[in-house]
PDB file of N, CA and C in Angstrom:
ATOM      1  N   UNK A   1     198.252  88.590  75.944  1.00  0.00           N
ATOM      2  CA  UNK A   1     198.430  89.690  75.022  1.00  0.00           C
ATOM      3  C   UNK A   1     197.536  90.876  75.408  1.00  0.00           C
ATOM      4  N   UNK A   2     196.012  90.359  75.336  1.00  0.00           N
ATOM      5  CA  UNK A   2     195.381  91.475  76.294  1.00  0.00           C
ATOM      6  C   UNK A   2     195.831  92.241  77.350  1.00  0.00           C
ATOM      7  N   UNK A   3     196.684  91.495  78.362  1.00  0.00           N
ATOM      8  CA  UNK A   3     197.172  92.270  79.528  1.00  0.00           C
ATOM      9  C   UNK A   3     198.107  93.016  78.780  1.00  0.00           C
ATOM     10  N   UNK A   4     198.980  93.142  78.069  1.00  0.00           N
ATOM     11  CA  UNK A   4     200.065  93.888  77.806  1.00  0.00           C
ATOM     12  C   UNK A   4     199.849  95.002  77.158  1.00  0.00           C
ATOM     13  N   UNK A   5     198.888  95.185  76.706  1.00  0.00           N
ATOM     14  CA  UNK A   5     197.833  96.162  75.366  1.00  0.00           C
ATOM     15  C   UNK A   5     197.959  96.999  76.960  1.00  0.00           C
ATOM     16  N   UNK A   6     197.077  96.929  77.870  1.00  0.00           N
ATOM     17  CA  UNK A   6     196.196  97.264  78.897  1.00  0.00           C
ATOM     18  C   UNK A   6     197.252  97.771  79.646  1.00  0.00           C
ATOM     19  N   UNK A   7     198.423  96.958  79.796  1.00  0.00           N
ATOM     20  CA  UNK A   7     199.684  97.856  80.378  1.00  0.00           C
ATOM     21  C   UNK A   7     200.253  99.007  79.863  1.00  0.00           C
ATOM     22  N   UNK A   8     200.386  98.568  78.220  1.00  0.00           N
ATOM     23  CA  UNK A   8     200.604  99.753  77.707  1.00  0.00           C
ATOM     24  C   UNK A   8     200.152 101.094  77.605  1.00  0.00           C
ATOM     25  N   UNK A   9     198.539 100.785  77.859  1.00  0.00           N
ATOM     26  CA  UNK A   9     197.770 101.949  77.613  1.00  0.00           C
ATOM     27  C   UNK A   9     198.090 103.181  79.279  1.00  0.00           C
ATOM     28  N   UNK A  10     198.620 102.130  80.272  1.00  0.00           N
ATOM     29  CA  UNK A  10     198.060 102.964  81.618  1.00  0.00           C
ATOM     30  C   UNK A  10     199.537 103.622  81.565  1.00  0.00           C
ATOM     31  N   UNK A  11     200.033 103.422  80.628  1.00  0.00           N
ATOM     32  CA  UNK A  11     201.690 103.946  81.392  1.00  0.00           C
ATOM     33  C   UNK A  11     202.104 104.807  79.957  1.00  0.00           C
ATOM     34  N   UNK A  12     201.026 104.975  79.020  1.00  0.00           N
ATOM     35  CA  UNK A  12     201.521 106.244  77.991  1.00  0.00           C
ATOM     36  C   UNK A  12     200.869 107.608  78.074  1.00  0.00           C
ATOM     37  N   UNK A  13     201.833 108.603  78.051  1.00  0.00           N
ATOM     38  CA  UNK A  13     201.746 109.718  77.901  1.00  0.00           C
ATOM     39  C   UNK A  13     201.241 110.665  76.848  1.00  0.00           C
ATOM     40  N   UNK A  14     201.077 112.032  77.034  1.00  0.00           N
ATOM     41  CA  UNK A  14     200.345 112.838  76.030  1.00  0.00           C
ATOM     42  C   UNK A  14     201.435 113.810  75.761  1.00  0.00           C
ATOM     43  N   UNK A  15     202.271 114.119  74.803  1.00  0.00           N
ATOM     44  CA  UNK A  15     203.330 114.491  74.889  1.00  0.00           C
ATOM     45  C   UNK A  15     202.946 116.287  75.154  1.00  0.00           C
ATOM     46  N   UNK A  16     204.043 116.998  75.392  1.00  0.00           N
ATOM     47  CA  UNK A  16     203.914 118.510  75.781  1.00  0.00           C
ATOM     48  C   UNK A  16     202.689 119.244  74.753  1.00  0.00           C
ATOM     49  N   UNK A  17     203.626 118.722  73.644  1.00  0.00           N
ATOM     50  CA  UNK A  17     203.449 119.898  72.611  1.00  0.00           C
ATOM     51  C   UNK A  17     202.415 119.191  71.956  1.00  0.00           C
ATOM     52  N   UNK A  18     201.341 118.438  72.015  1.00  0.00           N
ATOM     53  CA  UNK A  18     199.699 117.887  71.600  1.00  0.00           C
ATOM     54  C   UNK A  18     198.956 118.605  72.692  1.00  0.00           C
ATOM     55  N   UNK A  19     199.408 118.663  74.456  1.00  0.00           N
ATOM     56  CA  UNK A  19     198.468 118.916  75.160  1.00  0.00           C
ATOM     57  C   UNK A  19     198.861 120.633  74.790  1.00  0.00           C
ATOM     58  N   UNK A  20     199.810 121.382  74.525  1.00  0.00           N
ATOM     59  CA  UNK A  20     199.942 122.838  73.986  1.00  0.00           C
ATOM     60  C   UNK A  20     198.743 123.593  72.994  1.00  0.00           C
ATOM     61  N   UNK A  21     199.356 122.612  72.457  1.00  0.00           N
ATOM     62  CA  UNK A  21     198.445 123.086  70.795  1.00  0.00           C
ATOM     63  C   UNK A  21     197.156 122.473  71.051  1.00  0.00           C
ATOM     64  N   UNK A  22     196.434 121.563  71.310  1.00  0.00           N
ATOM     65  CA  UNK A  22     195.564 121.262  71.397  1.00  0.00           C
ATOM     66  C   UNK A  22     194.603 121.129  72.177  1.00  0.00           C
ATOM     67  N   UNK A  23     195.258 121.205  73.806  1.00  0.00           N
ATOM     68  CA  UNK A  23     194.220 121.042  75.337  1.00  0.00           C
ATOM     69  C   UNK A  23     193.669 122.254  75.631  1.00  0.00           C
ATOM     70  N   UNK A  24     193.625 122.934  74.792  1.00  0.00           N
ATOM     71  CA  UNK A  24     192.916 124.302  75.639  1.00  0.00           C
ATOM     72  C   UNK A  24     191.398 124.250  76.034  1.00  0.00           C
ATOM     73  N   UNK A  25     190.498 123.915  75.380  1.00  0.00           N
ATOM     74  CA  UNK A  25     189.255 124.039  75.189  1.00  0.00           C
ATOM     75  C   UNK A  25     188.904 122.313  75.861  1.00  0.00           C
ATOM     76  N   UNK A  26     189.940 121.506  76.611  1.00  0.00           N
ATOM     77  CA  UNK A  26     189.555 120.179  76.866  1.00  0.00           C
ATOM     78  C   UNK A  26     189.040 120.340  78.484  1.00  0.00           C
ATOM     79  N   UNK A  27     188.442 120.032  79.091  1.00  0.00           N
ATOM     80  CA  UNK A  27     187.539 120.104  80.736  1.00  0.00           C
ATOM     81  C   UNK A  27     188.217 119.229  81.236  1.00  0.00           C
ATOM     82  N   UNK A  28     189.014 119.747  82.385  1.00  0.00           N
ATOM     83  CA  UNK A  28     189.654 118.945  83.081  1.00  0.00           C
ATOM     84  C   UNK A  28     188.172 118.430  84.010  1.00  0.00           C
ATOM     85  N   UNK A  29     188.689 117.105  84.852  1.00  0.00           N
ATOM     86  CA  UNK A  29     187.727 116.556  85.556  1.00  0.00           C
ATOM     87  C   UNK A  29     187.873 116.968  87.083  1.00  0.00           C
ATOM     88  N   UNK A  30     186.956 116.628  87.872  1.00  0.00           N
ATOM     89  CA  UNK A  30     186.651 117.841  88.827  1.00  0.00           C
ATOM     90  C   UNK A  30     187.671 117.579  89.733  1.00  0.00           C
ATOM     91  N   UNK A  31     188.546 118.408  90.582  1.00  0.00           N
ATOM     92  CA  UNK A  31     189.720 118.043  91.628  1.00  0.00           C
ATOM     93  C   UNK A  31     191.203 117.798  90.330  1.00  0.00           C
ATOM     94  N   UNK A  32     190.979 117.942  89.503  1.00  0.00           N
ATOM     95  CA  UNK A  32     192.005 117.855  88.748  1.00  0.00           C
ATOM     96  C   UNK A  32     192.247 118.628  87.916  1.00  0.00           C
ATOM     97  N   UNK A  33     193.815 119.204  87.319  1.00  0.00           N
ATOM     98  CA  UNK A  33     194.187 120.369  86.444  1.00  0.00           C
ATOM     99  C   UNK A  33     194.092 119.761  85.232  1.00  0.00           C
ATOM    100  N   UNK A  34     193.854 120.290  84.154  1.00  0.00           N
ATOM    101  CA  UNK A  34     193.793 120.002  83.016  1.00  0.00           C
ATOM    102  C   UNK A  34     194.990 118.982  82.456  1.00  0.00           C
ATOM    103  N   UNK A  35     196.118 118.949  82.719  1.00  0.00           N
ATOM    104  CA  UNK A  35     196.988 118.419  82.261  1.00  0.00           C
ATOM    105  C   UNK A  35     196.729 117.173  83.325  1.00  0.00           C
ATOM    106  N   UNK A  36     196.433 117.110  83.926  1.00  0.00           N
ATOM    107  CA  UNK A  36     196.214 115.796  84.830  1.00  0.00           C
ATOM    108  C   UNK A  36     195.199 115.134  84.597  1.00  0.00           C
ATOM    109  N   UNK A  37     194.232 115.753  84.008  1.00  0.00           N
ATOM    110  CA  UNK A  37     192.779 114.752  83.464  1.00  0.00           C
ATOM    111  C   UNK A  37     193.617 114.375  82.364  1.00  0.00           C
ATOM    112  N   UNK A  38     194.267 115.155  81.530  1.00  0.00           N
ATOM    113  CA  UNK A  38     194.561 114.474  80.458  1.00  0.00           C
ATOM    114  C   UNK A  38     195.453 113.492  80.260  1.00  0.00           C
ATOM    115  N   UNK A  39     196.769 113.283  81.235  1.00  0.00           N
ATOM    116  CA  UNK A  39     197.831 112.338  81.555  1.00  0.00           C
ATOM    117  C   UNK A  39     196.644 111.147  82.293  1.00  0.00           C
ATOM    118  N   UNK A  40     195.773 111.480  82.852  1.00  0.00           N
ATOM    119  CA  UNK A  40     195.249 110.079  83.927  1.00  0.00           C
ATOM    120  C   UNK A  40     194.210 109.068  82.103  1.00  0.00           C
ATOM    121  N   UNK A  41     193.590 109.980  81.513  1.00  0.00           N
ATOM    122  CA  UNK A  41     192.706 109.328  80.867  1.00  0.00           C
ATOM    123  C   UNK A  41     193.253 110.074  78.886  1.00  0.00           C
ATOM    124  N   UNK A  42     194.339 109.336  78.399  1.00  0.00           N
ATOM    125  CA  UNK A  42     194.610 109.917  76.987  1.00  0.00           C
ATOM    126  C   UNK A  42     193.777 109.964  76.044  1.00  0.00           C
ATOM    127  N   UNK A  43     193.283 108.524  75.957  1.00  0.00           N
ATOM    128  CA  UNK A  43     192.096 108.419  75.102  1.00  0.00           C
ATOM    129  C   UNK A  43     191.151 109.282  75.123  1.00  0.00           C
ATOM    130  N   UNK A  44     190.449 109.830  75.999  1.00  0.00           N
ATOM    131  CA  UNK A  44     189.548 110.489  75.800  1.00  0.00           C
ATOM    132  C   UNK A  44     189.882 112.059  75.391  1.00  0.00           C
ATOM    133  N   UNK A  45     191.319 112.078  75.805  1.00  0.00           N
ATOM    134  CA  UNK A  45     191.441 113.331  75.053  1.00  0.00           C
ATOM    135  C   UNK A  45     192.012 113.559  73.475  1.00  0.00           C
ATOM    136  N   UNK A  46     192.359 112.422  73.662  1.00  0.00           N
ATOM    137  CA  UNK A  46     192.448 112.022  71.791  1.00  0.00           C
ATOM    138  C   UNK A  46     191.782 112.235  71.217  1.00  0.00           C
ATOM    139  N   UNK A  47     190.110 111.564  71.791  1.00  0.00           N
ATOM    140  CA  UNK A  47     188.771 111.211  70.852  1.00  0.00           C
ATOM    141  C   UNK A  47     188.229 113.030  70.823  1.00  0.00           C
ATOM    142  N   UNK A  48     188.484 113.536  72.085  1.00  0.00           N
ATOM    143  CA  UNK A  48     188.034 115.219  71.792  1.00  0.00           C
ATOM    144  C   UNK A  48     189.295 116.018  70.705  1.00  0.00           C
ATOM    145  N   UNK A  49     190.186 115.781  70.847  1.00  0.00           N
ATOM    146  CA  UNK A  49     190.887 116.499  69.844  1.00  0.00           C
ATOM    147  C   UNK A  49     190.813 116.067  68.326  1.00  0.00           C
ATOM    148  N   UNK A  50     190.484 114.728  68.058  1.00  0.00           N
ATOM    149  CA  UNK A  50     190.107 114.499  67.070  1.00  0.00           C
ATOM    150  C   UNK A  50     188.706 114.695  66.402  1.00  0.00           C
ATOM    151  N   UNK A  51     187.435 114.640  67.046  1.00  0.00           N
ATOM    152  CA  UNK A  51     186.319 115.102  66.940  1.00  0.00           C
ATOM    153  C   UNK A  51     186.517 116.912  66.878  1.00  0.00           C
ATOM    154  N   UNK A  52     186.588 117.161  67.627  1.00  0.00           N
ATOM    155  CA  UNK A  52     187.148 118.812  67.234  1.00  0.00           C
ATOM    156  C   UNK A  52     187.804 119.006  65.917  1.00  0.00           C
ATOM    157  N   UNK A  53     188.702 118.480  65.203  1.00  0.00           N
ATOM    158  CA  UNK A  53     189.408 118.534  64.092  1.00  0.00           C
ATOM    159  C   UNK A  53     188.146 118.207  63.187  1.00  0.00           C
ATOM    160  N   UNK A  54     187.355 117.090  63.539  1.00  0.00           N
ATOM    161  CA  UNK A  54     186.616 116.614  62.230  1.00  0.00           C
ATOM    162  C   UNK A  54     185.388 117.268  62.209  1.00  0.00           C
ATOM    163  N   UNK A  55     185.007 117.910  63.292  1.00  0.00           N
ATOM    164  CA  UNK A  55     183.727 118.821  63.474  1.00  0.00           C
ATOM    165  C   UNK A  55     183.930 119.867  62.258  1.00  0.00           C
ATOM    166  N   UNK A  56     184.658 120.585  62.381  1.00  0.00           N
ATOM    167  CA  UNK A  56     185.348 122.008  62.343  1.00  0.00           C
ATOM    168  C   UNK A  56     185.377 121.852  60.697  1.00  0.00           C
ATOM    169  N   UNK A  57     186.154 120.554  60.259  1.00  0.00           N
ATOM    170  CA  UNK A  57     186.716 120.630  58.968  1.00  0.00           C
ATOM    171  C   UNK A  57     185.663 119.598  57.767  1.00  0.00           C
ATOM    172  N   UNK A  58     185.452 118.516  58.495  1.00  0.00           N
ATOM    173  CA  UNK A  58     184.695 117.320  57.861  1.00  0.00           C
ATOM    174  C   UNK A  58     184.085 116.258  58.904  1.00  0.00           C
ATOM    175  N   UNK A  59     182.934 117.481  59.134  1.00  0.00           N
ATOM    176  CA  UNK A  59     181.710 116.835  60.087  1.00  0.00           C
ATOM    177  C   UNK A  59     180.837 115.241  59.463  1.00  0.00           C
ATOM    178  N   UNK A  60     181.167 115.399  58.191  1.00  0.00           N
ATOM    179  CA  UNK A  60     180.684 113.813  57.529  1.00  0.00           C
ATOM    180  C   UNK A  60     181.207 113.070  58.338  1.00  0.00           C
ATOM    181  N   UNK A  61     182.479 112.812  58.731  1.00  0.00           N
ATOM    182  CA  UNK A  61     183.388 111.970  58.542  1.00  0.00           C
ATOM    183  C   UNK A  61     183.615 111.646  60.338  1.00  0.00           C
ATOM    184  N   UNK A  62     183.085 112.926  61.498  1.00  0.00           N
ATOM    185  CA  UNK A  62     182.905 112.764  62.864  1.00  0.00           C
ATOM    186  C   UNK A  62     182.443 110.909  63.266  1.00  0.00           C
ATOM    187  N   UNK A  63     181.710 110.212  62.273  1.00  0.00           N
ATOM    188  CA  UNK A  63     181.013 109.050  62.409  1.00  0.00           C
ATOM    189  C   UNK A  63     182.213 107.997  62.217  1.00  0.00           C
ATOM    190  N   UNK A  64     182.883 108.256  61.529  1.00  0.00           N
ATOM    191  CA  UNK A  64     184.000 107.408  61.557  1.00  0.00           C
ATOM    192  C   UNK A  64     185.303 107.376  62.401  1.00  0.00           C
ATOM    193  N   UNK A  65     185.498 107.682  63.440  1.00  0.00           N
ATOM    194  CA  UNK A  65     185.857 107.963  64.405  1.00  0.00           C
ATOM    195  C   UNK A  65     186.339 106.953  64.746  1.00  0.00           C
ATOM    196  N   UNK A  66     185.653 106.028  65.146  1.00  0.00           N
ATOM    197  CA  UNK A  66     185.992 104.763  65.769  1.00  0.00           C
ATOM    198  C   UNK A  66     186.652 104.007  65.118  1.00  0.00           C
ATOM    199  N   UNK A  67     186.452 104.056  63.359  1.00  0.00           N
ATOM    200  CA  UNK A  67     187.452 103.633  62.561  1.00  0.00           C
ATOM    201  C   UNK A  67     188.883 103.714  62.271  1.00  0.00           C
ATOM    202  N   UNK A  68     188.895 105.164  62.921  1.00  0.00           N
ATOM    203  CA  UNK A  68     190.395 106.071  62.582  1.00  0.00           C
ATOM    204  C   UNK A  68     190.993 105.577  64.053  1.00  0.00           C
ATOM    205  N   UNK A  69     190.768 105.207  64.950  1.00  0.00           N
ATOM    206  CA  UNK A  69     191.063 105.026  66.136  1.00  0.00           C
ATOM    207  C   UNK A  69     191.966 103.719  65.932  1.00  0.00           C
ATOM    208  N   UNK A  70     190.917 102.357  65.182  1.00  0.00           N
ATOM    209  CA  UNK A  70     191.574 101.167  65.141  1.00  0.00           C
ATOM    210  C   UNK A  70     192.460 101.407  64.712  1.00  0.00           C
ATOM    211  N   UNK A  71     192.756 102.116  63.554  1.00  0.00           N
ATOM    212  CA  UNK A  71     193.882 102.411  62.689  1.00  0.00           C
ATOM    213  C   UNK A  71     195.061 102.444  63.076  1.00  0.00           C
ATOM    214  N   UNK A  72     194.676 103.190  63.898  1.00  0.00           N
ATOM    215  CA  UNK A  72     195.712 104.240  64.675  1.00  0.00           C
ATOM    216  C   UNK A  72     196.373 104.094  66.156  1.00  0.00           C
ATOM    217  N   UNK A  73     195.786 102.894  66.276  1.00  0.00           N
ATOM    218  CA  UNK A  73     196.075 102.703  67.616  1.00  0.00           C
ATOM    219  C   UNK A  73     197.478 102.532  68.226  1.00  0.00           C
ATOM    220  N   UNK A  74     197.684 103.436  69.194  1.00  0.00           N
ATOM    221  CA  UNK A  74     199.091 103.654  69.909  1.00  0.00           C
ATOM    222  C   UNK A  74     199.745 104.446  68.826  1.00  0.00           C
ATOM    223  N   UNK A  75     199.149 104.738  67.865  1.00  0.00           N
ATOM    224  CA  UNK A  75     199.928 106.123  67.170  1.00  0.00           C
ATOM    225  C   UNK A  75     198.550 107.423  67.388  1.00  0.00           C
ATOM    226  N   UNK A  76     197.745 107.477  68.316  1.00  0.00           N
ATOM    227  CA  UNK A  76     196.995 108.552  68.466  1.00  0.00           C
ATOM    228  C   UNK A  76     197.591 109.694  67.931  1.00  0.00           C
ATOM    229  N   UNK A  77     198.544 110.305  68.684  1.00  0.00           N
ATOM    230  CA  UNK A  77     199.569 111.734  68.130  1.00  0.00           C
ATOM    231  C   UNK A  77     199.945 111.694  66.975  1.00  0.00           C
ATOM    232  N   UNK A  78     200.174 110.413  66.339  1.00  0.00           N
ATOM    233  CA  UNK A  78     200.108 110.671  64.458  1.00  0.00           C
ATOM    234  C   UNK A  78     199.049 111.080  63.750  1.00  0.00           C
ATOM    235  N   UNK A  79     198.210 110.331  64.188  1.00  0.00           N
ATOM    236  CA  UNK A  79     196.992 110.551  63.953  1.00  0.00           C
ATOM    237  C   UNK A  79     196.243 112.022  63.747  1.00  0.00           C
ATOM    238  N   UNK A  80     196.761 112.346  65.178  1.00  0.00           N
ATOM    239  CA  UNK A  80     196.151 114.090  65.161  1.00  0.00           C
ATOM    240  C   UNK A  80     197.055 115.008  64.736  1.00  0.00           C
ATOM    241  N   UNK A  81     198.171 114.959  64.261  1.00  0.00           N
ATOM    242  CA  UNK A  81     199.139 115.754  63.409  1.00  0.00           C
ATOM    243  C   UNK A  81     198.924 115.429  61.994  1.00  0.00           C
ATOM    244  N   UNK A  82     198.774 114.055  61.713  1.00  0.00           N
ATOM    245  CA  UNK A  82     198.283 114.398  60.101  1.00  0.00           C
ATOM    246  C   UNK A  82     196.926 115.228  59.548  1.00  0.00           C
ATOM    247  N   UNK A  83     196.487 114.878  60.822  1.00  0.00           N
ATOM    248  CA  UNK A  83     195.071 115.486  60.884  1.00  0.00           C
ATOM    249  C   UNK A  83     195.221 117.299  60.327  1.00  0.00           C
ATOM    250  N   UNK A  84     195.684 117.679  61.890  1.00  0.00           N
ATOM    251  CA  UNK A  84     195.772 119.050  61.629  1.00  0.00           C
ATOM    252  C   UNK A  84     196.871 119.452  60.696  1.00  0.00           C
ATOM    253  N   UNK A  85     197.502 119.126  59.934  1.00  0.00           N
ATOM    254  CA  UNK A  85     198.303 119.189  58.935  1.00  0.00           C
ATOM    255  C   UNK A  85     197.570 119.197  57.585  1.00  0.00           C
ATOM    256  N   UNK A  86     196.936 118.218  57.470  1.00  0.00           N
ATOM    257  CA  UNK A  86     195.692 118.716  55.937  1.00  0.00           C
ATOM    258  C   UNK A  86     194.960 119.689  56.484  1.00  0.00           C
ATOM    259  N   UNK A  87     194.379 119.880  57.351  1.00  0.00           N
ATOM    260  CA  UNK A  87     193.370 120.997  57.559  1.00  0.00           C
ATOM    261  C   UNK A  87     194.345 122.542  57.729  1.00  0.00           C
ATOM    262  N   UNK A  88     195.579 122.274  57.897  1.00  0.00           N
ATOM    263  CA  UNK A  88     196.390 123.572  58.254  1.00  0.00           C
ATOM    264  C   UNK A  88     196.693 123.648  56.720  1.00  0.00           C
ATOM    265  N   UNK A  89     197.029 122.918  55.927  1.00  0.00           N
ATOM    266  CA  UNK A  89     196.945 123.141  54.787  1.00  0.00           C
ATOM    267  C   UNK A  89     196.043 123.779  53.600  1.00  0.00           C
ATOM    268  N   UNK A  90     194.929 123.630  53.955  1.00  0.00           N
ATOM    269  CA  UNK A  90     193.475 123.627  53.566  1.00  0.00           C
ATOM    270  C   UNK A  90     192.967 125.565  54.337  1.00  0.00           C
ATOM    271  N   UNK A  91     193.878 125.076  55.523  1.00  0.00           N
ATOM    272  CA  UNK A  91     193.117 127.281  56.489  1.00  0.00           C
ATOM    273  C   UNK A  91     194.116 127.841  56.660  1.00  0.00           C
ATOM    274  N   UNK A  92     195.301 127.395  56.008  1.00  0.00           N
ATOM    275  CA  UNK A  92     196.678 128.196  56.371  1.00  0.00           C
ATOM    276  C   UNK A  92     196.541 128.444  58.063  1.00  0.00           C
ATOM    277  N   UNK A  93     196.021 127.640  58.499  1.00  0.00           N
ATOM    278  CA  UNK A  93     196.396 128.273  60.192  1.00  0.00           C
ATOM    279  C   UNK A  93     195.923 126.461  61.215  1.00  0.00           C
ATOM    280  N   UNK A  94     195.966 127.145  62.189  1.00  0.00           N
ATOM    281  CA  UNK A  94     195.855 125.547  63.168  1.00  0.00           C
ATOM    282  C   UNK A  94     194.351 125.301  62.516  1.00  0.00           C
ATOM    283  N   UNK A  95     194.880 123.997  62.637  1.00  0.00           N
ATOM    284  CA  UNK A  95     193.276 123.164  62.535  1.00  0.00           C
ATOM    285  C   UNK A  95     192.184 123.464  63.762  1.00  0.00           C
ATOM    286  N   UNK A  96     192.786 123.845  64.705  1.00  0.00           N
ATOM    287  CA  UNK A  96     191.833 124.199  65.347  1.00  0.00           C
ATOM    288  C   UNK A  96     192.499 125.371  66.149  1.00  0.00           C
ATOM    289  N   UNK A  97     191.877 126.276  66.088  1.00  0.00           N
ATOM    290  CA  UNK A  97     192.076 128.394  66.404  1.00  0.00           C
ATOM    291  C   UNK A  97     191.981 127.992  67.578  1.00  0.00           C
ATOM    292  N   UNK A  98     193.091 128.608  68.227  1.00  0.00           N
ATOM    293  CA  UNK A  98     193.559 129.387  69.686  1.00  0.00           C
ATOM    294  C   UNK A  98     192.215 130.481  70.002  1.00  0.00           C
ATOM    295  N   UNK A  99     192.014 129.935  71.329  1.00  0.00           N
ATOM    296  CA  UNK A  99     190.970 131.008  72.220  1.00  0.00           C
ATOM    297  C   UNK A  99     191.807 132.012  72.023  1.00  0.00           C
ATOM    298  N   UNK A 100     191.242 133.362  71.854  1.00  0.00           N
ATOM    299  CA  UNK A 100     191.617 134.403  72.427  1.00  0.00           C
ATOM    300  C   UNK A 100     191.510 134.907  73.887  1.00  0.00           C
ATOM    301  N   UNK A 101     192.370 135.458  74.804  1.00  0.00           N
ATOM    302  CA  UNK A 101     192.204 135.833  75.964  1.00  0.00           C
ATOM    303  C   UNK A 101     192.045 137.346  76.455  1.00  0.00           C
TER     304      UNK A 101
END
């Protein structure tokens, strides 16, 4: 069962429109484009888009992290749409503001 978890994880994707709205401000890793750090390693860009959401809105709650994760597991992208959905509710705008260029 372990192996199959472990399969699953290496062969899922970050869909368009999470790495859109959300990868801007994420550091790709060195020799690699942003969208490619983020397709090679999801999780970790989960745990930054979600810490970003909880910084921003309900820094209490940054500690529980690891909780929302079990929860959530293999529904990450639910996760961070309900997310920014109360908080877009709450700032009338993205849960987390577009850089300006």
């Amino acid at each position: 069962l372990e192996n199959l978890r472990n399969a699953a994880k290496v062969q899922r994707t970050v869909s368009e429109d999470v790495v859109r709205d959300f990868g801007r401000d994420f550091k790709p890793d060195l020799g690699l484009t942003r969208e490619e750090s983020i397709q090679m390693n999801p999780d970790r860009f989960y745990k930054h888009v979600v810490k970003k959401l909880l910084e921003r809105h309900e820094p209490e709650k940054v500690r529980l992290m690891d909780k929302l994760f079990e929860k959530y597991t293999g529904r990450e992208e639910h996760l961070i749409h309900k997310l920014n959905a109360r908080y877009t509710d709450e700032t009338n705008n993205k849960g987390i503001p577009e850089k300006k260029s």
